[in-house]
N, C-alpha and C. Protein backbone atom coordinates (compact mmCIF):
# COMPACT_ATOMS: atom_id res chain seq x y z
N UNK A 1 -69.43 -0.47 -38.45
CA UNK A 1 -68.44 -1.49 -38.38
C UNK A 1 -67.03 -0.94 -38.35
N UNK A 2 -67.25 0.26 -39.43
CA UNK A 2 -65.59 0.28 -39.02
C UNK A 2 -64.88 0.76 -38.03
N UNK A 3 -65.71 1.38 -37.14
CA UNK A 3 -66.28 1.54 -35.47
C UNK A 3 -65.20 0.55 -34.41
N UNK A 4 -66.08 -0.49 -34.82
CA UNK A 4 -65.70 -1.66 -33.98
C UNK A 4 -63.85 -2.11 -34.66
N UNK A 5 -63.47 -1.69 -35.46
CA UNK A 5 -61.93 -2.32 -35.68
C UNK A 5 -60.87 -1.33 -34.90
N UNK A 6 -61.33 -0.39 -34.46
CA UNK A 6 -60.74 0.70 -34.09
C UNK A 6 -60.15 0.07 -32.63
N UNK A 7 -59.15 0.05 -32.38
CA UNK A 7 -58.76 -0.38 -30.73
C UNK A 7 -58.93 0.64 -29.70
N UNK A 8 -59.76 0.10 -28.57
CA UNK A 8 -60.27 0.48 -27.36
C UNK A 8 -59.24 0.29 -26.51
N UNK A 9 -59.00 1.20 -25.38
CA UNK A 9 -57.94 1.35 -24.66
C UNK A 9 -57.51 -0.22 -24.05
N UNK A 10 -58.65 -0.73 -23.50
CA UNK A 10 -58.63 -1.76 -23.00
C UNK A 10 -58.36 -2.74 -23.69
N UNK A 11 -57.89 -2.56 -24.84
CA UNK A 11 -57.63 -3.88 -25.98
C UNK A 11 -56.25 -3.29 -26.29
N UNK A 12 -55.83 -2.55 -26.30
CA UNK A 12 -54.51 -2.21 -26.78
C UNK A 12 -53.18 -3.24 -25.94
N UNK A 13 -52.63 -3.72 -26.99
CA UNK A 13 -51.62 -4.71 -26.45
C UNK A 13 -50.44 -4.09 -25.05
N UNK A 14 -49.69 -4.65 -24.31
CA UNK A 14 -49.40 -4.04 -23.11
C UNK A 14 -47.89 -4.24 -23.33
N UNK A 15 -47.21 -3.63 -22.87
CA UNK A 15 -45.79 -3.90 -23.07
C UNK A 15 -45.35 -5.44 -22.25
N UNK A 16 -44.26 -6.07 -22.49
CA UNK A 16 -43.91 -7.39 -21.75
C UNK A 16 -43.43 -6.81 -20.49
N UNK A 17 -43.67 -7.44 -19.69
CA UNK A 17 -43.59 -7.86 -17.78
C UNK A 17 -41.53 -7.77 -17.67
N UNK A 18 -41.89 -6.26 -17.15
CA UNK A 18 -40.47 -7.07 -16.76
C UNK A 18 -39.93 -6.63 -14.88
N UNK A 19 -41.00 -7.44 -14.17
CA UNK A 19 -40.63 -7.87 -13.28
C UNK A 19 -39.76 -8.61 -12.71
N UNK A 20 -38.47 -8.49 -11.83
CA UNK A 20 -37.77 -9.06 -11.71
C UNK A 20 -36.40 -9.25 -12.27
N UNK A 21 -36.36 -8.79 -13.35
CA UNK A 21 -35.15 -8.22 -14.40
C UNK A 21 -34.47 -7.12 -13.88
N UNK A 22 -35.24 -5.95 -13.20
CA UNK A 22 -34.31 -5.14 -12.87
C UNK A 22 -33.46 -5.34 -11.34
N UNK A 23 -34.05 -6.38 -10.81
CA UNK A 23 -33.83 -6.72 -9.36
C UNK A 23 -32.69 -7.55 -9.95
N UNK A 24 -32.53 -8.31 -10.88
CA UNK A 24 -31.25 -9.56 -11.37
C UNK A 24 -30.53 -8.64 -11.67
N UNK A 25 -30.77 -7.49 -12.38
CA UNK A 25 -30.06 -6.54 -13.16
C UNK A 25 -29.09 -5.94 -11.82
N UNK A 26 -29.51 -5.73 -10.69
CA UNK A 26 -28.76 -4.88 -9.85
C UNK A 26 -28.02 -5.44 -8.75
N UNK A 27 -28.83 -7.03 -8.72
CA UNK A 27 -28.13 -7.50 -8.37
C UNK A 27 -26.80 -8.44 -8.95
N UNK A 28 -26.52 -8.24 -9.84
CA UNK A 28 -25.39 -9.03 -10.67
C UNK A 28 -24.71 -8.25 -10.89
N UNK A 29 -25.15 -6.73 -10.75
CA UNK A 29 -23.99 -5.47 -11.07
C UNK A 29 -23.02 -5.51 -9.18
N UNK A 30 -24.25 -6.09 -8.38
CA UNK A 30 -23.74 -5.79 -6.67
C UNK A 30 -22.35 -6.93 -6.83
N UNK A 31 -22.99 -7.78 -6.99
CA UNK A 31 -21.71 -8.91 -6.86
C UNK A 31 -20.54 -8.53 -8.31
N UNK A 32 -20.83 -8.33 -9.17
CA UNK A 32 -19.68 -8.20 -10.18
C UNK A 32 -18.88 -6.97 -9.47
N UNK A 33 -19.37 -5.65 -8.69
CA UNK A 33 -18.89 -4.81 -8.15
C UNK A 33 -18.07 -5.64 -6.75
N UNK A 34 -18.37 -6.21 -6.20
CA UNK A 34 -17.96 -6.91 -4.69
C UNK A 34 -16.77 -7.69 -5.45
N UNK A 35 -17.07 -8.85 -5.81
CA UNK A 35 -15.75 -9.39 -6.98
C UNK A 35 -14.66 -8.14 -7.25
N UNK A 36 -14.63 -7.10 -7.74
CA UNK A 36 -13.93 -6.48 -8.57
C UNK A 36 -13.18 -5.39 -7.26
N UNK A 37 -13.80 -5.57 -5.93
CA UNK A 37 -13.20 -4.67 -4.98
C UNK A 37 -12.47 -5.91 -4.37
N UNK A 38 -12.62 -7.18 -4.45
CA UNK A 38 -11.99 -7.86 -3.57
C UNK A 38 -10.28 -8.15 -4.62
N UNK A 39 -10.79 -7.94 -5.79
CA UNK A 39 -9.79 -8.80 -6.52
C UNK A 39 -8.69 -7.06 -6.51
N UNK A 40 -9.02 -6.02 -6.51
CA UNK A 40 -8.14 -5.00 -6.78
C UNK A 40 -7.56 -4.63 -5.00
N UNK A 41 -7.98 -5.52 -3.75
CA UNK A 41 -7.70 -5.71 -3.02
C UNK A 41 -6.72 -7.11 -2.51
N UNK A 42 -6.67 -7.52 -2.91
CA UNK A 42 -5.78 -9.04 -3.26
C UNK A 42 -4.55 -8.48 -3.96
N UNK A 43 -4.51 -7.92 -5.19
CA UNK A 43 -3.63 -7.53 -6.27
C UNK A 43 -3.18 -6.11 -5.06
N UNK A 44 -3.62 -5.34 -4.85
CA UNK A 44 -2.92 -4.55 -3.89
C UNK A 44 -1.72 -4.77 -2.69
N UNK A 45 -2.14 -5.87 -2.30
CA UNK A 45 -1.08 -6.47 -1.42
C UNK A 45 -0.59 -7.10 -1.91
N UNK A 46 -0.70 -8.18 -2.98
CA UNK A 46 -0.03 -9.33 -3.33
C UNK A 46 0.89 -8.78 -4.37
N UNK A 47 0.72 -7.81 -5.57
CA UNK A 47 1.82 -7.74 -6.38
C UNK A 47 3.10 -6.65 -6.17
N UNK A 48 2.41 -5.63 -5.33
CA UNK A 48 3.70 -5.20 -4.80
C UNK A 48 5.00 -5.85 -4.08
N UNK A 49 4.39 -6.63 -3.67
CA UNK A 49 5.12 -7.53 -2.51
C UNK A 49 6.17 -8.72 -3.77
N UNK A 50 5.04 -9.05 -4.54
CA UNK A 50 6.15 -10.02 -5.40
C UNK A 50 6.65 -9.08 -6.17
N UNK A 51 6.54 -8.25 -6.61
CA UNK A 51 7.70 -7.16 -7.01
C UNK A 51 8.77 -6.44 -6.59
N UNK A 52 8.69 -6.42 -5.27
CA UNK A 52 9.88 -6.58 -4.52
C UNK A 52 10.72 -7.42 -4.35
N UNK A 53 10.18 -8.66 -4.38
CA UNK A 53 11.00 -9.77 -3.93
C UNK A 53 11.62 -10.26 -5.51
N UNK A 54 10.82 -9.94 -6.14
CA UNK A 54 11.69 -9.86 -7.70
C UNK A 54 12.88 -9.07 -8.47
N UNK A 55 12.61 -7.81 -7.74
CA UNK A 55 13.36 -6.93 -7.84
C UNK A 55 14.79 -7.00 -6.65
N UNK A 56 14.88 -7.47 -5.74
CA UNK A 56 15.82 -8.06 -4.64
C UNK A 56 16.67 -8.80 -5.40
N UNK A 57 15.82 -10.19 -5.75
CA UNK A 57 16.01 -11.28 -6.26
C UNK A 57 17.39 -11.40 -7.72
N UNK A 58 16.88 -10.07 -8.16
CA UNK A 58 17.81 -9.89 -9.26
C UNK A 58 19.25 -9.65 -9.33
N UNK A 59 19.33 -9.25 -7.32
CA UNK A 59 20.56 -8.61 -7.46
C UNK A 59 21.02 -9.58 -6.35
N UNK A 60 21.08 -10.63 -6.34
CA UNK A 60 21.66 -10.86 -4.65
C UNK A 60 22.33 -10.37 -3.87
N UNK A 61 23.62 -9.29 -4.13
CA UNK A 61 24.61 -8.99 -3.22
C UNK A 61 23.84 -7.82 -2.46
N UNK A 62 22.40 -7.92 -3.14
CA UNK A 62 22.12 -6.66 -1.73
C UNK A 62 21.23 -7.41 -0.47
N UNK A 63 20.82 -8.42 -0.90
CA UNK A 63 20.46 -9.08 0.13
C UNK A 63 21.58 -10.05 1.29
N UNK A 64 21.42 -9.78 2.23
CA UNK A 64 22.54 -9.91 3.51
C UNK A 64 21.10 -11.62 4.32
N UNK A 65 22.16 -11.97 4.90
CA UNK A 65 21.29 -12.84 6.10
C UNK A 65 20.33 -11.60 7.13
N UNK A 66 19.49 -12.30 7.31
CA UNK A 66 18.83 -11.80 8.01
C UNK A 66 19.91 -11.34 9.22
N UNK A 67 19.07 -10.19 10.06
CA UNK A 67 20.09 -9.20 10.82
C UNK A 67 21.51 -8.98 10.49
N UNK A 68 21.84 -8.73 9.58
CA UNK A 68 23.01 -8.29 9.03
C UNK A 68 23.14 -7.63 7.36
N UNK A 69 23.47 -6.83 7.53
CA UNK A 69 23.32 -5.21 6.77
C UNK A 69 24.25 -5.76 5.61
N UNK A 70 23.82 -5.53 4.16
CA UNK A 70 24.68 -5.83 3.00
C UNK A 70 24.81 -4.03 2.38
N UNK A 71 25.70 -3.89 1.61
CA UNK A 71 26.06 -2.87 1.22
C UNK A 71 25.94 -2.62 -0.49
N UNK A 72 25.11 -2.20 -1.16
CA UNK A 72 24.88 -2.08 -2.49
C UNK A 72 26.21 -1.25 -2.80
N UNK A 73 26.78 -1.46 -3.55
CA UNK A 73 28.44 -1.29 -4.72
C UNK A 73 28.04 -0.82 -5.81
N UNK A 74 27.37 -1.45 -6.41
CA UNK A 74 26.45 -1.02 -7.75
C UNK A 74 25.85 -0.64 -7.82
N UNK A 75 24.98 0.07 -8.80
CA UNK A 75 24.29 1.26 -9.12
C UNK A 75 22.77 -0.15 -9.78
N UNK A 76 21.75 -0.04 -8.77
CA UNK A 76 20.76 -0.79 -9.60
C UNK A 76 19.36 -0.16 -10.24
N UNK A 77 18.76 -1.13 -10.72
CA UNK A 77 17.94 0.00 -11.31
C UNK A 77 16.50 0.78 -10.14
N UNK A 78 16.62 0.36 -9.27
CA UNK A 78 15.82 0.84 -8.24
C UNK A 78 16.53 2.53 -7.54
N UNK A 79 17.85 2.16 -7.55
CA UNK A 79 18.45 3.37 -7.01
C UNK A 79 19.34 4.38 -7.22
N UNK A 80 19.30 5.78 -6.44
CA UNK A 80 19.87 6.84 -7.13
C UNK A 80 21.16 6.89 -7.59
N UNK A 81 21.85 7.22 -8.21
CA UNK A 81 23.44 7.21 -8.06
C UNK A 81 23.83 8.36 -7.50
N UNK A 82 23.43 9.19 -6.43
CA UNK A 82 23.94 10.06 -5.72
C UNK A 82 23.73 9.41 -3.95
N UNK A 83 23.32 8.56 -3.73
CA UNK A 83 23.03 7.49 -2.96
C UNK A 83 24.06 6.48 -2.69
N UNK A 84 24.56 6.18 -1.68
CA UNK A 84 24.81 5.13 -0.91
C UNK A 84 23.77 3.97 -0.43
N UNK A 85 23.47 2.75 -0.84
CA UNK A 85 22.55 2.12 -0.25
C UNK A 85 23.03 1.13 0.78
N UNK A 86 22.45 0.63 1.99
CA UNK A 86 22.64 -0.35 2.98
C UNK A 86 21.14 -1.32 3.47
N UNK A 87 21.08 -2.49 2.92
CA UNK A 87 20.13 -3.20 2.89
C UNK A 87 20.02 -4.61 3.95
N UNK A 88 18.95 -4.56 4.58
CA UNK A 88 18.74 -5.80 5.45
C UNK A 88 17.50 -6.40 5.84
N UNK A 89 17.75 -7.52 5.42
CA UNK A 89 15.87 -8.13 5.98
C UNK A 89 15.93 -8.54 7.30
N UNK A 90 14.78 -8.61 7.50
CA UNK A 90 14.71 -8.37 9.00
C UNK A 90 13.39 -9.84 9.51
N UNK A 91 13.36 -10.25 10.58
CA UNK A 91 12.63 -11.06 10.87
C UNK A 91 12.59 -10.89 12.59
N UNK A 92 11.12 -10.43 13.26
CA UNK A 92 11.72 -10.05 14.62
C UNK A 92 11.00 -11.07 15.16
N UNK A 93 10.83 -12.19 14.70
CA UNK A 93 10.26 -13.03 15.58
C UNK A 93 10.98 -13.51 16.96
N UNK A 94 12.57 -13.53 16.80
CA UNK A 94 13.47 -13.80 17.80
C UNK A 94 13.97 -12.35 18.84
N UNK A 95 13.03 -11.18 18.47
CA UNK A 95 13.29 -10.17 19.19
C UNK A 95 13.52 -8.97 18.81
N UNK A 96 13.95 -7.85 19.41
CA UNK A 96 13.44 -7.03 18.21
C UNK A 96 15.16 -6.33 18.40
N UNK A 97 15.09 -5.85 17.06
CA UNK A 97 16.93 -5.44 16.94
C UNK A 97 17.30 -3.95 16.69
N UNK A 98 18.59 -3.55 16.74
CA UNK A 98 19.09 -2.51 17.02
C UNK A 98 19.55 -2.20 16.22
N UNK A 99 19.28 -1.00 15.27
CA UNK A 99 20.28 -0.16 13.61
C UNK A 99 20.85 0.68 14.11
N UNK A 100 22.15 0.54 14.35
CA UNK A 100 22.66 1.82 14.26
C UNK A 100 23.76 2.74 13.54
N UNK A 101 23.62 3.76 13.16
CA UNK A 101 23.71 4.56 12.20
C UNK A 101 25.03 5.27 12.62
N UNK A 102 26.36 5.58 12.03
CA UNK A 102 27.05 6.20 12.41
C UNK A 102 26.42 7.46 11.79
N UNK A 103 27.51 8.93 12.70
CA UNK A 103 27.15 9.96 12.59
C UNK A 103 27.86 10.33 11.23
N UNK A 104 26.87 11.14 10.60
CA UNK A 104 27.05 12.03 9.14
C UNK A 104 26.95 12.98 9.16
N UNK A 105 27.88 13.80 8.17
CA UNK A 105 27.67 15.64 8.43
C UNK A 105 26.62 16.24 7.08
N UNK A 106 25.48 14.64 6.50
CA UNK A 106 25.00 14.83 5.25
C UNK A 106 23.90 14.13 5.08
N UNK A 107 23.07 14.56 4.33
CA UNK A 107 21.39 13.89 4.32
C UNK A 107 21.69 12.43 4.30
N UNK A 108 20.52 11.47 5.34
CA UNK A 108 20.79 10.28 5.22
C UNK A 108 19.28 9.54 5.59
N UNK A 109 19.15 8.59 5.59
CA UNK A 109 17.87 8.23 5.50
C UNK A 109 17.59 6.80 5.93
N UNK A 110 16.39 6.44 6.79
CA UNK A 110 16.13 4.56 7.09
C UNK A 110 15.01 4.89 7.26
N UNK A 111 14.42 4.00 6.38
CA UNK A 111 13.67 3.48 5.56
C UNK A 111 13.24 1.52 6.10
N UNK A 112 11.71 1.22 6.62
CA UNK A 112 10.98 0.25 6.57
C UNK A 112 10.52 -0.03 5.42
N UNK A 113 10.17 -1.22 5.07
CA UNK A 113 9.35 -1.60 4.39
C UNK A 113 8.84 -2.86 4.84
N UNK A 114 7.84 -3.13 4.24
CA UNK A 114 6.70 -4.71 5.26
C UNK A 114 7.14 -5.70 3.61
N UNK A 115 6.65 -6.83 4.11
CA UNK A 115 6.89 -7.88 3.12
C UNK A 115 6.03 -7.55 1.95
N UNK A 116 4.74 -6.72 2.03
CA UNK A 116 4.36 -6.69 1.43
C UNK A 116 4.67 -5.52 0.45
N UNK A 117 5.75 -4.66 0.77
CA UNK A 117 6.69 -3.70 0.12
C UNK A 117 5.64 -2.11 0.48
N UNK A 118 5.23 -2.25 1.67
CA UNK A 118 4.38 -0.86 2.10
C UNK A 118 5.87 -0.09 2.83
N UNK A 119 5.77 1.40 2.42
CA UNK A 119 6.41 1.85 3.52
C UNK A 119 5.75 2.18 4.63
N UNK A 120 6.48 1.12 6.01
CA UNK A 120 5.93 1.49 7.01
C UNK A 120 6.55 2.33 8.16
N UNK A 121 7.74 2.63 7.91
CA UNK A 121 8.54 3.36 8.47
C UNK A 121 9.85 4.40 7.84
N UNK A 122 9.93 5.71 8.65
CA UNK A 122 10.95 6.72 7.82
C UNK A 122 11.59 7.38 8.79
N UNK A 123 12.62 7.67 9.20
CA UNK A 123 13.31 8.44 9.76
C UNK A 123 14.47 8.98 8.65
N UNK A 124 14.64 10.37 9.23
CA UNK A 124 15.80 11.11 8.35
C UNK A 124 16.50 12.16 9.05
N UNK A 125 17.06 13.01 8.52
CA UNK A 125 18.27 13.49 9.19
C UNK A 125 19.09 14.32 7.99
N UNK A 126 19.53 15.78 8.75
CA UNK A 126 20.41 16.47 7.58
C UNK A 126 22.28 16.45 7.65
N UNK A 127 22.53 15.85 8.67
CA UNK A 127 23.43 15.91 9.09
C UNK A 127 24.00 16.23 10.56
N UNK A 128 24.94 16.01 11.09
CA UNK A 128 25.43 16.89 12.42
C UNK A 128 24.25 16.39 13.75
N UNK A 129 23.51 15.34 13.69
CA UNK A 129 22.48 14.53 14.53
C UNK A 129 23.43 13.84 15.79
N UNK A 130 24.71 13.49 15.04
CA UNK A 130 25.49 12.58 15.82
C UNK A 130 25.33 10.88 15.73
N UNK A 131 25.83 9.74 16.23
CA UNK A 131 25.48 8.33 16.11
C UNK A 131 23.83 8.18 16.17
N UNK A 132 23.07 7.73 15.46
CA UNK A 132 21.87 7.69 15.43
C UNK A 132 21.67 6.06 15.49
N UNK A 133 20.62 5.50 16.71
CA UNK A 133 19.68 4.70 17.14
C UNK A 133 18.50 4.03 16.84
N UNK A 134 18.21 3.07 16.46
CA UNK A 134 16.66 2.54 16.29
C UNK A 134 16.80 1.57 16.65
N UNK A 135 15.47 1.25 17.14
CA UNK A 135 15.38 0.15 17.44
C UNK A 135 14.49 -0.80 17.10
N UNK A 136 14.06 -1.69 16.11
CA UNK A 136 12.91 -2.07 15.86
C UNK A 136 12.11 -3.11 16.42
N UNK A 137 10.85 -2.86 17.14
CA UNK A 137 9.72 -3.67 17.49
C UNK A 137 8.87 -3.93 16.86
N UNK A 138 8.58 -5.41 16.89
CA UNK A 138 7.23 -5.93 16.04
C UNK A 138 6.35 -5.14 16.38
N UNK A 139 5.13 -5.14 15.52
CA UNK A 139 3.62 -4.11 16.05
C UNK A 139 3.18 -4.25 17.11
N UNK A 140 2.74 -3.46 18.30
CA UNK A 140 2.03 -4.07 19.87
C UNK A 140 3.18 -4.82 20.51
N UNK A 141 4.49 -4.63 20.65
CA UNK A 141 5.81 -5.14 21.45
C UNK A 141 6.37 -4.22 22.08
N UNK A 142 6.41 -2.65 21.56
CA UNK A 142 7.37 -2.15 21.53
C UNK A 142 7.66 -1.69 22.89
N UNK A 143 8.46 -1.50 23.42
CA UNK A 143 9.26 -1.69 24.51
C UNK A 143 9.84 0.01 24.57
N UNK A 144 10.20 0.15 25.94
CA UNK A 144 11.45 1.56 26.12
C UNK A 144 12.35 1.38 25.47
N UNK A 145 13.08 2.53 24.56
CA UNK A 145 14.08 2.68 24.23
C UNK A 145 14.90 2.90 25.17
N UNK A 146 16.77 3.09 25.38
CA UNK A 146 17.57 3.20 26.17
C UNK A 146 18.54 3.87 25.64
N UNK A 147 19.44 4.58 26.18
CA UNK A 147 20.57 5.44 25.27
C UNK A 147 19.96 6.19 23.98
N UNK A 148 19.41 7.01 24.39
CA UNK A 148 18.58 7.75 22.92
C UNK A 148 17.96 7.12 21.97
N UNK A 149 17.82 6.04 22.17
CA UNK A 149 17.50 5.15 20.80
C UNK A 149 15.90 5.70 19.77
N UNK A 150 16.08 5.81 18.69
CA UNK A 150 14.48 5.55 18.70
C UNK A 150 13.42 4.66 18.20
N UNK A 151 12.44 4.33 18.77
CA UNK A 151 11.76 3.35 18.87
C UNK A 151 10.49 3.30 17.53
N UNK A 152 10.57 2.53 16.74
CA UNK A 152 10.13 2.05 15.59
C UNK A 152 9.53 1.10 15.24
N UNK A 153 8.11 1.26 15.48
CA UNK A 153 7.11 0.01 15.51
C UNK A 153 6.77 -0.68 13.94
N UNK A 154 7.08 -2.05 13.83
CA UNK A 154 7.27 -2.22 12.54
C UNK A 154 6.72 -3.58 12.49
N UNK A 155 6.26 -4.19 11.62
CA UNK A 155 5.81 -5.53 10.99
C UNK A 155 7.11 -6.29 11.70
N UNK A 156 6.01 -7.55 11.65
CA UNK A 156 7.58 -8.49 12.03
C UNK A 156 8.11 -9.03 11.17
N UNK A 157 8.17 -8.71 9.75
CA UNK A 157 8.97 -8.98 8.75
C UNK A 157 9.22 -8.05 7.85
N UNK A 158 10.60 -7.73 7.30
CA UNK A 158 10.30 -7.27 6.36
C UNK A 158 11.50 -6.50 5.99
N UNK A 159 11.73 -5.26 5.59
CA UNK A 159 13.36 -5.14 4.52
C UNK A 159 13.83 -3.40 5.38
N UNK A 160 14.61 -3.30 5.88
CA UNK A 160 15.29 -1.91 6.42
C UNK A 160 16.07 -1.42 5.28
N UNK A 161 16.15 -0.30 4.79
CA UNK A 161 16.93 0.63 3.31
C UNK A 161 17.66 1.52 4.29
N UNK A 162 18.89 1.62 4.64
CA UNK A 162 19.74 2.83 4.78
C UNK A 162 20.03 3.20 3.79
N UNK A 163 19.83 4.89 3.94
CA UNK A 163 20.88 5.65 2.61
C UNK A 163 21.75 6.65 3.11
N UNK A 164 22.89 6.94 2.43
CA UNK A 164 23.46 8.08 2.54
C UNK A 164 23.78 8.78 1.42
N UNK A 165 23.97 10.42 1.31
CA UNK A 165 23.73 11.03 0.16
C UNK A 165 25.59 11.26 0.19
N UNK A 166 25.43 11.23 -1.57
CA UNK A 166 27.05 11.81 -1.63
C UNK A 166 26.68 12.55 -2.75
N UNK A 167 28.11 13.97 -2.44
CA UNK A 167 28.26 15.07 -3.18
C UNK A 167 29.21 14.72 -3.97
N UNK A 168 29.54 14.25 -4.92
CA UNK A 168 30.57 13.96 -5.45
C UNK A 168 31.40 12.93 -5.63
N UNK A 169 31.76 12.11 -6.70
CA UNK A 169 32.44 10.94 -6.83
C UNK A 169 33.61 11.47 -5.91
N UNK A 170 34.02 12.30 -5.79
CA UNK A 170 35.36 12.56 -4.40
C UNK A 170 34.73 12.32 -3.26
N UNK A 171 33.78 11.92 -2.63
CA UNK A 171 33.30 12.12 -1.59
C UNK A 171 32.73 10.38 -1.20
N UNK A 172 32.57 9.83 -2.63
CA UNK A 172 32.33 8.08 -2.78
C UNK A 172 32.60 7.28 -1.51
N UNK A 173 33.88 7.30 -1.82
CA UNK A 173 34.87 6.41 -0.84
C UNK A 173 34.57 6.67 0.57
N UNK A 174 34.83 7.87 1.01
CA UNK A 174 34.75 8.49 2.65
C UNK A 174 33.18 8.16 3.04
N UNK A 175 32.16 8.18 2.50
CA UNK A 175 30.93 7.67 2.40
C UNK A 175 30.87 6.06 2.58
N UNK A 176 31.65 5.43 1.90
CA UNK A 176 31.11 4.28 1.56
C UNK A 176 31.59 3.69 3.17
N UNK A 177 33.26 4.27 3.34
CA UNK A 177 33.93 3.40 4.35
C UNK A 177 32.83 3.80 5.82
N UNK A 178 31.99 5.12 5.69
CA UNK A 178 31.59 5.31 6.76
C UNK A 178 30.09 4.50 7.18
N UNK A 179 29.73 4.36 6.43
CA UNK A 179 28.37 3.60 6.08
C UNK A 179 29.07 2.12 6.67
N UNK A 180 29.95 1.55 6.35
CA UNK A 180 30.18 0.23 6.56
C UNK A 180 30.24 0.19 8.11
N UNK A 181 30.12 0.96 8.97
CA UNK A 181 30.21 1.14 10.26
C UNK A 181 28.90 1.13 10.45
N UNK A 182 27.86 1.41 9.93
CA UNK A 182 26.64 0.98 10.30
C UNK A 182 26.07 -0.45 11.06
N UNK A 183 25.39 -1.07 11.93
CA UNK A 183 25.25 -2.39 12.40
C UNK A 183 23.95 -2.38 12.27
N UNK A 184 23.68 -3.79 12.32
CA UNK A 184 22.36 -3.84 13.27
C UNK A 184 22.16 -5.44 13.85
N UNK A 185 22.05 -5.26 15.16
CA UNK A 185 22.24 -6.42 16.20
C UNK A 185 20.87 -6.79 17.17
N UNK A 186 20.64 -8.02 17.54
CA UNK A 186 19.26 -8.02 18.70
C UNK A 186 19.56 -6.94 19.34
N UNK A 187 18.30 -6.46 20.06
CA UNK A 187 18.53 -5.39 21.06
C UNK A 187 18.79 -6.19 22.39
């Protein structure tokens, strides 16, 4: 008898079924993963962009009407103080327009950015280049340049940064007045 109390393989209790648990299991990790690429894709475009426009927002005098260039005076917290800044939003739905840059004998810089605050465009320069040209075209527009210009395929919205570098609070002024000669007009 005491034979028979002894458990036989075939009587030994079986672990619980877990069919189907690991299939929920991997699939709830697929979608919580899909969720979590769409949402750090959303937040990628979307908060840079309102952080720009927040950061603009704070200062108005650097924002100008569209096609027409405002001149930063003040020192903000975005930018260098060895810097000259020249700021303009841009909208090329009515065509595409013309920056142009007087000549500098000193590092200077233009600068795209898209609404969504990507840099999408850079040109630069050390000096001694002469009057410098751009011209900006919406994406898939862009057209011949003319008179040296150069041609700069860009979102059809969005914010142009001129800079110019200065050596010295003696050097401020002659900078600033030369920068104000900068334009930018339809092409």
């Amino acid at each position: 008898r005491a034979r028979a109390c002894a458990p036989t393989p075939a009587a030994r209790p079986r672990p619980p079924a877990v069919r189907g648990s690991v299939t929920a299991f991997l699939g709830a990790a697929l979608v919580t993963l899909a969720l979590a690429c769409a949402a750090g894709t959303l937040a990628g475009r979307f908060l840079p962009a309102q952080r720009l426009r927040k950061s603009l927002a704070r200062f108005p005098e650097v924002i100008a009407g569209p096609g027409s260039l405002a001149h930063v005076t003040d020192h903000t917290p975005f930018a260098a103080v060895d810097l000259l800044y020249s700021i303009a939003l841009f909208d090329l739905a009515a065509g595409p327009l013309c920056v142009s840059m007087p000549a500098y004998d000193d590092h200077w810089s233009l600068q795209v950015l898209s609404e969504n605050a990507d840099n999408v465009a850079w040109r630069s320069g050390r000096g001694g280049e002469g009057v410098r040209g751009f011209v900006l075209y919406s994406r898939g527009a862009a057209g011949a340049a003319t008179n040296g210009q150069d041609v700069v395929d860009v979102p059809a919205r969005g914010v142009v940064v001129l800079r110019w570098l200065v050596r010295g609070e003696a050097e401020r002024a002659r900078v600033d007045a030369l920068r104000r000669t900068a334009t930018i007009t339809r092409a």
